[in-house]
C-alpha atoms as a PDB file:
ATOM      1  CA  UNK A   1      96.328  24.937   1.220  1.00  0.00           C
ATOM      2  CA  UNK A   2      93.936  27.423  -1.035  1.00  0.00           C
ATOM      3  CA  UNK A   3      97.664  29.628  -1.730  1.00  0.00           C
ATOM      4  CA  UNK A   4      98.736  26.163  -2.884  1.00  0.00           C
ATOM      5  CA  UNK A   5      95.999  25.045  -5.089  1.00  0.00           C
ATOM      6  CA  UNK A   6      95.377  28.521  -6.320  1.00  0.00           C
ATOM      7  CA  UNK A   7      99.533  28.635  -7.666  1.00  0.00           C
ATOM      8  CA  UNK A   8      98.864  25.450 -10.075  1.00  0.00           C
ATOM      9  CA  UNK A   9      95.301  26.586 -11.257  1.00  0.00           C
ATOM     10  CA  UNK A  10      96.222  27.965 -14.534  1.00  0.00           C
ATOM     11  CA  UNK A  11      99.184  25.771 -15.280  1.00  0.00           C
ATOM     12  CA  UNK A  12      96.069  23.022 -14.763  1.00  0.00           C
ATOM     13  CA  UNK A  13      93.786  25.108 -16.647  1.00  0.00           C
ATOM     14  CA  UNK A  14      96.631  24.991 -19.264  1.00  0.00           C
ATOM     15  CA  UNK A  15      97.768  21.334 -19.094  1.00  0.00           C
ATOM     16  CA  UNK A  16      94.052  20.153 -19.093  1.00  0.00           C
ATOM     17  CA  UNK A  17      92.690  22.490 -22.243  1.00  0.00           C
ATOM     18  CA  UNK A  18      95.625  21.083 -24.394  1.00  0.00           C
ATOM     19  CA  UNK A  19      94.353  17.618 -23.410  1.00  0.00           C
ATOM     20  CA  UNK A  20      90.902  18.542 -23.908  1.00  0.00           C
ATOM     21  CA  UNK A  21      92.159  20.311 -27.230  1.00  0.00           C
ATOM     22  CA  UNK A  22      93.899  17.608 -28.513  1.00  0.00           C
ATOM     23  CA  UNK A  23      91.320  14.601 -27.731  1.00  0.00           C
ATOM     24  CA  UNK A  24      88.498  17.025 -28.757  1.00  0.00           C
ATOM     25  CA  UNK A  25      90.482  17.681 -32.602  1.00  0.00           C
ATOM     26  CA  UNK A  26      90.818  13.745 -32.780  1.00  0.00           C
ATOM     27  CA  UNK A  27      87.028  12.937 -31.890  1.00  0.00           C
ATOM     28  CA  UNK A  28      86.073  15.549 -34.818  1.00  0.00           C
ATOM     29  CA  UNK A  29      88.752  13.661 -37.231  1.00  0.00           C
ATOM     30  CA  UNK A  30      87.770   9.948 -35.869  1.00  0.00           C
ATOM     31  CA  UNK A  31      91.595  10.150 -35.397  1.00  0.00           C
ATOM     32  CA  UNK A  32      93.448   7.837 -33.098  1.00  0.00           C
ATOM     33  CA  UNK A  33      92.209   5.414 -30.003  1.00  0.00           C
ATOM     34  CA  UNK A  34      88.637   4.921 -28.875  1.00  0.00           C
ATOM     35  CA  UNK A  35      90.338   6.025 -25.425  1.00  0.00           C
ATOM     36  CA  UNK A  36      89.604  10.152 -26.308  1.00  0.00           C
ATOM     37  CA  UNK A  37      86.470   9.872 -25.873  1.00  0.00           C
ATOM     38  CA  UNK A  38      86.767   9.261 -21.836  1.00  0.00           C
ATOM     39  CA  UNK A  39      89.666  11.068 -22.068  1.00  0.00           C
ATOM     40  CA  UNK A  40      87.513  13.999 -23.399  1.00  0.00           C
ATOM     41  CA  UNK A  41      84.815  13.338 -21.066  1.00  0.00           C
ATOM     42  CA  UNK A  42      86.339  12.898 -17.861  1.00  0.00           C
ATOM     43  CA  UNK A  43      89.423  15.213 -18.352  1.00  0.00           C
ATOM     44  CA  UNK A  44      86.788  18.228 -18.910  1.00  0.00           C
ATOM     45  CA  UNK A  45      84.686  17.318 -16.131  1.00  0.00           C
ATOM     46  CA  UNK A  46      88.285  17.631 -14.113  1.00  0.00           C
ATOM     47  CA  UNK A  47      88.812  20.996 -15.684  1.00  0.00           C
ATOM     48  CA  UNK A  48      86.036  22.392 -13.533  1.00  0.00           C
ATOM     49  CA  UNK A  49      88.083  22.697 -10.893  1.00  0.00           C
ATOM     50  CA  UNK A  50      91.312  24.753 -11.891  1.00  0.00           C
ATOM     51  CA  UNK A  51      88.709  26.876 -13.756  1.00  0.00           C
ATOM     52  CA  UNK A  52      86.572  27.555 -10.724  1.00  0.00           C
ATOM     53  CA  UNK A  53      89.895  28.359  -8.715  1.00  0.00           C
ATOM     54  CA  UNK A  54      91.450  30.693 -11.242  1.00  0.00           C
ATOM     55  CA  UNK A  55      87.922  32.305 -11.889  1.00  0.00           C
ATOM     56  CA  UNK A  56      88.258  32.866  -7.636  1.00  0.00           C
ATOM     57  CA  UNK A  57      91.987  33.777  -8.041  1.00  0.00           C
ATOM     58  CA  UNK A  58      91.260  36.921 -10.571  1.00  0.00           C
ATOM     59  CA  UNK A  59      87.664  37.479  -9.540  1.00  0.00           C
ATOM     60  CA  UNK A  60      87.981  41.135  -9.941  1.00  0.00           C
ATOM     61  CA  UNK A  61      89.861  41.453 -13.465  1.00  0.00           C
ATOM     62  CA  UNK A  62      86.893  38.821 -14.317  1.00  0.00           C
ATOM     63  CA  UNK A  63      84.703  41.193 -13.564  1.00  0.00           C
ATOM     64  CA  UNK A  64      85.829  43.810 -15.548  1.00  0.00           C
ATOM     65  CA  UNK A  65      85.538  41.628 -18.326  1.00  0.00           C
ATOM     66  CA  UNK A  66      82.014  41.919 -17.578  1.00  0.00           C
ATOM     67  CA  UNK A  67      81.643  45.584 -17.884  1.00  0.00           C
ATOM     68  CA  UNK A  68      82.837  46.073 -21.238  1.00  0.00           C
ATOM     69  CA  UNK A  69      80.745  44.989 -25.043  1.00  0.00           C
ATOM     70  CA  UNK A  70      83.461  41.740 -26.201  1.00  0.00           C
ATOM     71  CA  UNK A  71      82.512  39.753 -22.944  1.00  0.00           C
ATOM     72  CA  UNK A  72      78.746  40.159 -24.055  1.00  0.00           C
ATOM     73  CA  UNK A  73      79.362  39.465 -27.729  1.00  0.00           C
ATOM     74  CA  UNK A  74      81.369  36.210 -26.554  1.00  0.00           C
ATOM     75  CA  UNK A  75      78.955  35.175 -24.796  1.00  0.00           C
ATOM     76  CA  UNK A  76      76.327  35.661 -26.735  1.00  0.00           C
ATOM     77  CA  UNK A  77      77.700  34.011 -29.886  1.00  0.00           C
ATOM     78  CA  UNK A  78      78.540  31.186 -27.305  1.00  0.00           C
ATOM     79  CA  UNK A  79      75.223  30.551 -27.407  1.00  0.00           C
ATOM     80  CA  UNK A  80      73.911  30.783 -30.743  1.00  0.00           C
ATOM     81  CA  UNK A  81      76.330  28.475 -31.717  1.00  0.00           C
ATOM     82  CA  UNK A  82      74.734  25.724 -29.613  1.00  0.00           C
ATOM     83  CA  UNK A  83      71.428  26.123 -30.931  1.00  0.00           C
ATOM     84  CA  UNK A  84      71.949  24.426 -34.125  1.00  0.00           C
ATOM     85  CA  UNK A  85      73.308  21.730 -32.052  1.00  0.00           C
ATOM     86  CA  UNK A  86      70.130  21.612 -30.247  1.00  0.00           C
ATOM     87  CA  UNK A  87      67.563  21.613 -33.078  1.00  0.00           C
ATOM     88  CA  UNK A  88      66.311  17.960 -34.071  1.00  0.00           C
ATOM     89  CA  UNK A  89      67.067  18.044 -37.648  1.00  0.00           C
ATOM     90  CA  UNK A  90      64.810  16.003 -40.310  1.00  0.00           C
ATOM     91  CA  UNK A  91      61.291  17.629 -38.893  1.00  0.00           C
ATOM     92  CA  UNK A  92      62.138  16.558 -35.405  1.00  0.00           C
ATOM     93  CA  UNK A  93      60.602  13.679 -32.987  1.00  0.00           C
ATOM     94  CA  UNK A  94      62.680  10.263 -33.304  1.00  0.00           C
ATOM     95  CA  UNK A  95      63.116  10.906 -37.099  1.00  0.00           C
ATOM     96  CA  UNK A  96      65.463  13.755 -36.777  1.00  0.00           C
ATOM     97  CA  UNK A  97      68.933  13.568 -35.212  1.00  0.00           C
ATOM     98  CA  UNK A  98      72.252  11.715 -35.537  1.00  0.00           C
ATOM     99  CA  UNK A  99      71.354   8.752 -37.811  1.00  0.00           C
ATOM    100  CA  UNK A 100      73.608   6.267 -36.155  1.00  0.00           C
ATOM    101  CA  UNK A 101      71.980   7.146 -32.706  1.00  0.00           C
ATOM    102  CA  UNK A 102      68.591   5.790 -34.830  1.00  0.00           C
ATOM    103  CA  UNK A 103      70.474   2.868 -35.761  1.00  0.00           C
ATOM    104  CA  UNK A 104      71.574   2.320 -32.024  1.00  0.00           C
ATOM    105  CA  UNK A 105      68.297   2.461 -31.213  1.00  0.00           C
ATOM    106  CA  UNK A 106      67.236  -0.194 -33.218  1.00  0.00           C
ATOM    107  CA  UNK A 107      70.155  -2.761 -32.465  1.00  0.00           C
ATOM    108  CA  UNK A 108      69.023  -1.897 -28.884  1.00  0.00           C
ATOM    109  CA  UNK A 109      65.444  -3.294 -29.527  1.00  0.00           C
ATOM    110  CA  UNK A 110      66.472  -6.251 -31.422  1.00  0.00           C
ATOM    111  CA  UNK A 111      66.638  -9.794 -30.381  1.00  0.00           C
ATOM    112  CA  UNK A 112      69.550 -12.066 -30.621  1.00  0.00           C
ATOM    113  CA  UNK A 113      67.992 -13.781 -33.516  1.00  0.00           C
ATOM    114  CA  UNK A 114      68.192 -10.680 -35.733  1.00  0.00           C
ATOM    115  CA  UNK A 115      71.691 -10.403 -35.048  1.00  0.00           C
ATOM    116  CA  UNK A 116      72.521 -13.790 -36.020  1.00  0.00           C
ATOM    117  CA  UNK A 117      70.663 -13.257 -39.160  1.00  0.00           C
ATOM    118  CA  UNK A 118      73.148  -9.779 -40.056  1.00  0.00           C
ATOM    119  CA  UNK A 119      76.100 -11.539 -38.658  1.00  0.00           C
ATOM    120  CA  UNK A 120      75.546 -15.456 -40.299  1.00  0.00           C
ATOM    121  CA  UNK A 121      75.575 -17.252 -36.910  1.00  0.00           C
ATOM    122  CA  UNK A 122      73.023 -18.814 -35.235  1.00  0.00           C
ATOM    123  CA  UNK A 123      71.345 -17.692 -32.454  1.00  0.00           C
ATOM    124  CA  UNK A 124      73.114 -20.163 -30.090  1.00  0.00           C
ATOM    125  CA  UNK A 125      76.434 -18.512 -30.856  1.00  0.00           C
ATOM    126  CA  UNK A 126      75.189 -15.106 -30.343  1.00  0.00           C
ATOM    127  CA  UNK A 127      73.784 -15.650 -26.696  1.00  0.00           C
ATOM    128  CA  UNK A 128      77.017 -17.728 -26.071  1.00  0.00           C
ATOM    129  CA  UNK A 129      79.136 -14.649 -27.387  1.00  0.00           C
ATOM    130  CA  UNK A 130      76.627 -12.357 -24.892  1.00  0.00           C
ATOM    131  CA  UNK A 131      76.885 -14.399 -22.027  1.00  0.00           C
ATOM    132  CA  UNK A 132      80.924 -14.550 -22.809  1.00  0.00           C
ATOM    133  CA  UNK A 133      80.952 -11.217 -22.745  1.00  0.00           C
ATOM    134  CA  UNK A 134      78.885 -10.895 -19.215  1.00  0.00           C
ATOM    135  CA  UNK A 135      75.539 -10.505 -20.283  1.00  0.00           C
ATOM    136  CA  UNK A 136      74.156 -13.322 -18.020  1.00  0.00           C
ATOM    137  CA  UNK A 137      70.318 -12.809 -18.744  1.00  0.00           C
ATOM    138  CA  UNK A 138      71.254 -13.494 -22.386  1.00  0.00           C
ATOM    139  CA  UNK A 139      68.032 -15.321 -23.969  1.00  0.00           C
ATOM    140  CA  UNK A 140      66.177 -15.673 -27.145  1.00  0.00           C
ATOM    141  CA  UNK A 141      63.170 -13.538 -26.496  1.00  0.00           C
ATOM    142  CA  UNK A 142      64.498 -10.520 -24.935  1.00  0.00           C
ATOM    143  CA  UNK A 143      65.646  -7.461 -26.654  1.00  0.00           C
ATOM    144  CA  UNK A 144      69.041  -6.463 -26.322  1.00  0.00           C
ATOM    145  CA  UNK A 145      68.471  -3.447 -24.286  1.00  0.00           C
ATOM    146  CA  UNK A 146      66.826  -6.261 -21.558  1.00  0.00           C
ATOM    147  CA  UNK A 147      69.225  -8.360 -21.527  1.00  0.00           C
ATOM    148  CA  UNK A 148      72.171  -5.441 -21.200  1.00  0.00           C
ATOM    149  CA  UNK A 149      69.997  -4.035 -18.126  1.00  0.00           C
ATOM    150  CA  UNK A 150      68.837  -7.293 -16.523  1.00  0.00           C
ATOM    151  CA  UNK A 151      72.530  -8.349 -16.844  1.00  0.00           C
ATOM    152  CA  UNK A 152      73.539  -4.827 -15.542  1.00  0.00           C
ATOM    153  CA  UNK A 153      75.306  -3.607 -17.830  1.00  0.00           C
ATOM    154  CA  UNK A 154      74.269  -0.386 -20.253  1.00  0.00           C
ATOM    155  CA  UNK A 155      73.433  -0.411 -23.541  1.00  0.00           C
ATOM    156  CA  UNK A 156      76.887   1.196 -24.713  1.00  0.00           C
ATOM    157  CA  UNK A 157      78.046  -2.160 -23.337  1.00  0.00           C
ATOM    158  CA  UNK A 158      76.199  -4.030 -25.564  1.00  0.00           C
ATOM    159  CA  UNK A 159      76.700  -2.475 -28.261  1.00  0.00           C
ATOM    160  CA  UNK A 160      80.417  -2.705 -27.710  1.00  0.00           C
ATOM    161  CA  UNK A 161      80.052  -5.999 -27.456  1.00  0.00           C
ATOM    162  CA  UNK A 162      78.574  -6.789 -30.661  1.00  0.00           C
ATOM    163  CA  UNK A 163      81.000  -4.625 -32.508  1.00  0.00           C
ATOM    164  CA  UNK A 164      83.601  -7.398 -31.208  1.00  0.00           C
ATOM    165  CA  UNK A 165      81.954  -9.865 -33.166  1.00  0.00           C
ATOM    166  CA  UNK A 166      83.050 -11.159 -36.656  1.00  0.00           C
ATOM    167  CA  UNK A 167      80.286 -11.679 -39.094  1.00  0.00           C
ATOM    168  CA  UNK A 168      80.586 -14.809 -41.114  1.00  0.00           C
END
């Protein structure tokens, strides 16, 4: 069984970085279906294994990689070049970061009445829209984020959800 899954490790390893090549070039383009991004995701979480069986295929010629300066300098700029990633820009706290994730937020703590005042409904047809869409604890005085968790969904669903709707 190992002889077997240890002969289609790198042709996985192979098959799965074009995937995660491809999806990961649309996601930085905003090219193509909202599909890459679980195709991204999930097909790089499957990755793991071919990787971990090739890396225990050629453990020694791994090694040797280890022994010499370009391993270390990969690595190393590996690294670095997640740092900027990691610093909250704008001063830090909740100011800094991805603007649209500050945005999300605040969709997340409003109540259905501020949506119908962006979108031109009324209130009525936003918690009917909610509820359509399987957010059963959908009321007037709960924030969004409430009513996605008390109808247990997450707040990605929500905001999906409201993305669906039409503003008048």
């Amino acid at each position: 069984m190992v002889s077997y899954l240890m002969r289609y490790a790198t042709p996985f390893i192979t098959g799965l970085f074009l995937v995660s090549l491809i999806s990961g070039v649309a996601l930085f383009f905003h090219w193509g279906p909202t599909g890459f991004h679980g195709i991204h995701e999930w097909l790089s979480m499957v990755l793991i294994v071919p990787f971990v069986l090739h890396i225990w295929k050629n453990w020694r010629p791994m090694m040797a990689y280890f022994k010499r300066t370009p391993m270390a300098i990969a690595l190393a700029v590996s690294v670095i070049a997640c740092v900027p990633f990691l610093i909250p820009m704008g001063g830090g706290g909740e100011s800094g970061g991805n603007p649209i994730l500050g945005i999300v937020r605040l969709l997340n703590a409003a109540k259905p009445a501020h949506i119908s005042a962006m979108a031109g409904r009324s209130e009525e047809e936003v918690i009917a829209m909610l509820k359509q869409a399987g957010f059963t604890a959908a009321v007037t005085d709960l924030p969004l984020s409430t009513i996605a968790q008390q109808s247990g969904k997450s707040d990605r669903d929500m905001i999906t959800a409201l993305s669906k709707m039409k503003a008048k």
